[in-house]
Protein backbone atom coordinates (compact mmCIF):
# COMPACT_ATOMS: atom_id res chain seq x y z
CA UNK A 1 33.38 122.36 7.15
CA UNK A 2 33.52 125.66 5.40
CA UNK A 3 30.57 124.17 2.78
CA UNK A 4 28.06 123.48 5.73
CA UNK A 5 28.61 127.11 7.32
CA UNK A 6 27.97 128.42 3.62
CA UNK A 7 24.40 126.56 3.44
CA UNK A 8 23.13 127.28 6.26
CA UNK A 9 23.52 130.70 5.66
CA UNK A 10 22.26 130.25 1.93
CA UNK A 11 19.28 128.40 3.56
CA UNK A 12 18.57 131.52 5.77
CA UNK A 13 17.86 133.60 2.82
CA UNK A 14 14.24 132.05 1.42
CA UNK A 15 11.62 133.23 2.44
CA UNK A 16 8.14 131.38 3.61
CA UNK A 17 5.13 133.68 3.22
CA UNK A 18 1.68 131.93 4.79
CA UNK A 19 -0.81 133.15 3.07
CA UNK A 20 0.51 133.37 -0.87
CA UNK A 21 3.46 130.75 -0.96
CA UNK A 22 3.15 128.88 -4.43
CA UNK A 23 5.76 127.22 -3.40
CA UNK A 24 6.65 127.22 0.36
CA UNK A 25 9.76 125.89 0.25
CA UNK A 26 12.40 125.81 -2.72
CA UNK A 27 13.40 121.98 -1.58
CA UNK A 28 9.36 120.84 -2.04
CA UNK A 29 10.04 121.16 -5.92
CA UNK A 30 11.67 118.45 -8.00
CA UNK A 31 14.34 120.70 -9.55
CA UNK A 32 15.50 117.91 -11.47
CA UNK A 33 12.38 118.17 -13.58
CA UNK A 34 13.42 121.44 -14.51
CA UNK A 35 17.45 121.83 -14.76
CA UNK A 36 18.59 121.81 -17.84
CA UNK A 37 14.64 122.24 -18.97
CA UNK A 38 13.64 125.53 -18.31
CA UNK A 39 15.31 128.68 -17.00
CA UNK A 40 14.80 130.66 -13.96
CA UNK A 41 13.85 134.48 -14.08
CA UNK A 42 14.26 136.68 -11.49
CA UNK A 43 12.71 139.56 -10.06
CA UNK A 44 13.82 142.61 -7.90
CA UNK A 45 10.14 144.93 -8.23
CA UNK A 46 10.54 148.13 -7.62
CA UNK A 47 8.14 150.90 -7.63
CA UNK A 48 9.15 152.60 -10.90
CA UNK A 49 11.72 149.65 -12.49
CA UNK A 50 11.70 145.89 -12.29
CA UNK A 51 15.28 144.75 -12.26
CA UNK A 52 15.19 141.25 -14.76
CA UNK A 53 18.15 138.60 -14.49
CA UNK A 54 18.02 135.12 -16.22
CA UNK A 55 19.93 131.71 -15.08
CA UNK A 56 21.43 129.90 -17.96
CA UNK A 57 19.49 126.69 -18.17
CA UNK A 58 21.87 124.79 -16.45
CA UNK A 59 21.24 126.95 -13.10
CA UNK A 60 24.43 127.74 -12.63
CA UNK A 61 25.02 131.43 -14.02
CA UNK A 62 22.84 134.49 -13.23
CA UNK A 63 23.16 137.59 -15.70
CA UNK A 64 21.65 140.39 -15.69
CA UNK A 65 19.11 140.99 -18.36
CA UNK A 66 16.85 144.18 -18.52
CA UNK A 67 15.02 146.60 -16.91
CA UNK A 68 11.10 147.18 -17.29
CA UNK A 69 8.93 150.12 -16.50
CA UNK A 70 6.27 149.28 -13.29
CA UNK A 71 4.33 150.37 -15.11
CA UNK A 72 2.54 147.34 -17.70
CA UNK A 73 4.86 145.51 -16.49
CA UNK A 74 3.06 141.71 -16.96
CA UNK A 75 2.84 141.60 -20.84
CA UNK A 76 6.45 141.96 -20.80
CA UNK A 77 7.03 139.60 -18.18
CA UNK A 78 4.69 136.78 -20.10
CA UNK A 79 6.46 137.72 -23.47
CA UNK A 80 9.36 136.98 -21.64
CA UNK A 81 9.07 133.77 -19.65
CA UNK A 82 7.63 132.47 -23.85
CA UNK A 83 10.96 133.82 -25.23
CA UNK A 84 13.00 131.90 -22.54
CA UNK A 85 11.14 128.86 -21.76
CA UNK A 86 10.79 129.89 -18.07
CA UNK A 87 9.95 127.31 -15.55
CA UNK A 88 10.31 129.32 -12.03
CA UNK A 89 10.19 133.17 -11.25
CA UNK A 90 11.99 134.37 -8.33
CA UNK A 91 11.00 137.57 -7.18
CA UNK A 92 12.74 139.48 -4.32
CA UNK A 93 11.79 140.10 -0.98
CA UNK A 94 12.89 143.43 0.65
CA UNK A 95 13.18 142.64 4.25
CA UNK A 96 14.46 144.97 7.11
CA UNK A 97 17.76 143.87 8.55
CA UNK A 98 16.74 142.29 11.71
CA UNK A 99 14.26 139.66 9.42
CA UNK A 100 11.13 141.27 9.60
CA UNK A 101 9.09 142.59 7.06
CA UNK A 102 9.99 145.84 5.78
CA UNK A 103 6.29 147.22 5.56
CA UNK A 104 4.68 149.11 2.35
CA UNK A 105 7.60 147.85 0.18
CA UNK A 106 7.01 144.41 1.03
CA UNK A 107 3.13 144.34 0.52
CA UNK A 108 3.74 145.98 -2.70
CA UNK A 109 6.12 142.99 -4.12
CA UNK A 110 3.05 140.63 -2.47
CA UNK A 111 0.42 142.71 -4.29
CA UNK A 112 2.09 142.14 -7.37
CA UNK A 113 3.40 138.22 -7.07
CA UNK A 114 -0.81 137.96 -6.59
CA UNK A 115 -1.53 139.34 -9.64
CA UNK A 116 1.38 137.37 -11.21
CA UNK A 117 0.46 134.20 -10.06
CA UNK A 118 -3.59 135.27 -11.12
CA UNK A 119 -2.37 136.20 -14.75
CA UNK A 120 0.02 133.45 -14.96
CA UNK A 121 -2.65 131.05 -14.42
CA UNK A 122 -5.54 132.87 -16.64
CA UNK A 123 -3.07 131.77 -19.01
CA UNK A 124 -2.51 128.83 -18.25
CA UNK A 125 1.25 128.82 -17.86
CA UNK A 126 2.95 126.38 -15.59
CA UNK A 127 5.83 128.37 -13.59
CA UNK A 128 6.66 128.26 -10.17
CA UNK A 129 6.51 131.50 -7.98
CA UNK A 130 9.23 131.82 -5.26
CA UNK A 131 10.04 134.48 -3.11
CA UNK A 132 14.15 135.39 -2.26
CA UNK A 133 15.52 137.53 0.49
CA UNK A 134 16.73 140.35 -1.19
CA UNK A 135 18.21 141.92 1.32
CA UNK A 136 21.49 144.13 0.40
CA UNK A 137 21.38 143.34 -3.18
CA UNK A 138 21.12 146.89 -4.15
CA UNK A 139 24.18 147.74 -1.74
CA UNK A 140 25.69 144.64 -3.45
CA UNK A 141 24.99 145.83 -6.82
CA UNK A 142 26.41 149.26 -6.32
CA UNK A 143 29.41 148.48 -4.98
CA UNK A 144 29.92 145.88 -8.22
CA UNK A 145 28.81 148.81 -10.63
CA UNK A 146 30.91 151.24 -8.68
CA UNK A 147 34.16 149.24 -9.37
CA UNK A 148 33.05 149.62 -13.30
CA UNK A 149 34.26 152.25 -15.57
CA UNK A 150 30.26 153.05 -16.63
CA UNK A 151 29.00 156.79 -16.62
CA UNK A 152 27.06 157.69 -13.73
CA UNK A 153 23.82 157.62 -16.03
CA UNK A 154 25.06 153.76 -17.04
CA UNK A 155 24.88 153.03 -13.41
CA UNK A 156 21.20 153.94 -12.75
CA UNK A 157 19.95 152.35 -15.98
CA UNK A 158 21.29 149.24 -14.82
CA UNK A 159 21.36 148.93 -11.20
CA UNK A 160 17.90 146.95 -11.29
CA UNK A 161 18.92 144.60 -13.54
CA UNK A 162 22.22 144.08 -11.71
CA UNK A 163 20.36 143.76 -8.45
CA UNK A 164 17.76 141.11 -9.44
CA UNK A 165 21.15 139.29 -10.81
CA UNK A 166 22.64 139.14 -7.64
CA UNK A 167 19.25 138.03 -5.86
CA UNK A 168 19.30 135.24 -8.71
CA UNK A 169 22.92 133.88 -8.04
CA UNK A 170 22.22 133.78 -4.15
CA UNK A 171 18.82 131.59 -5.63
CA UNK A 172 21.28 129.47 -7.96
CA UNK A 173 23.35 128.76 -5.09
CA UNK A 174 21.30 127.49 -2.74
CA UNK A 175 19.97 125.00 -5.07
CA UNK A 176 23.47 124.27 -6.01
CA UNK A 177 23.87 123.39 -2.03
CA UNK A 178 21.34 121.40 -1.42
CA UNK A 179 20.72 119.87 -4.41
CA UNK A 180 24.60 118.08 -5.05
């Protein structure tokens, strides 16, 4: 009984965007095709970091993995999703808390899955763009590096990183969920 209550809250979490969805909804892809194929990278933009986590290729185990300037960002991203045989980016979605769209923040992260998705396909690589509900992941992450014995300065270098890994493992989840 317990399992149902935790999917439909898991389910509550994705995001469908209208007018840029590369993939509408996480259930229209075969993710049999990919598990155990490909890994999944996550995102969690920011307007001076992008937080990077990475599944393990079984999709069962998010870790954090590094944190990128804005700034240039997409050659690092596409030397990345080479290095790790990526398959599907998740990038997060900052909503408010009532489930609306939480403005400039949000059209930022759109602004730059379009030029993702663009650049991704002048290249002609085949990954899969889906946004995640990152709401409280940042909250989330704090409180995890606050438990920690890191330096303050520790904390801020990593709470990006640590952020898009929580997004990830909510992502992980969900497919778990549905998908067994």
């Amino acid at each position: 009984m317990e399992r149902r209550g935790q999917i439909s809250k898991i389910r509550s979490r994705f995001i469908e965007i209208s007018n840029l969805m590369i993939v509408s909804d996480p259930k229209e892809l075969c993710y049999i095709d990919y598990i155990g194929k490909c890994r999944v990278l996550c995102l969690d933009y920011g307007d001076k970091r992008v937080g990077v986590a990475i599944s393990d290729i079984n999709w069962r185990i998010a870790s954090p993995l590094k944190v990128l300037e804005s700034h240039g960002v997409y050659s690092d991203l596409f030397k990345l999703i080479s290095e790790y045989s990526i398959g599907i980016v998740v990038v997060g979605a900052p909503k408010a808390l009532n489930g609306g769209d939480s403005g400039k923040q949000f059209e930022k992260v759109k602004k730059f899955v379009e030029k993702l998705d663009e650049l991704s396909n002048s290249k002609s690589l085949d990954i899969k763009i889906i946004y995640w509900d990152e709401r409280l992941s940042s909250v989330a992450a704090n409180r995890f590096l606050n438990e920690s014995e890191m330096s303050i300065s520790r904390k801020k270098k990593n709470i990006d990183k640590v952020a898009a890994s929580f997004i990830l493992q909510g992502f992980l989840d969900y497919i778990e969920y549905t998908h067994t």
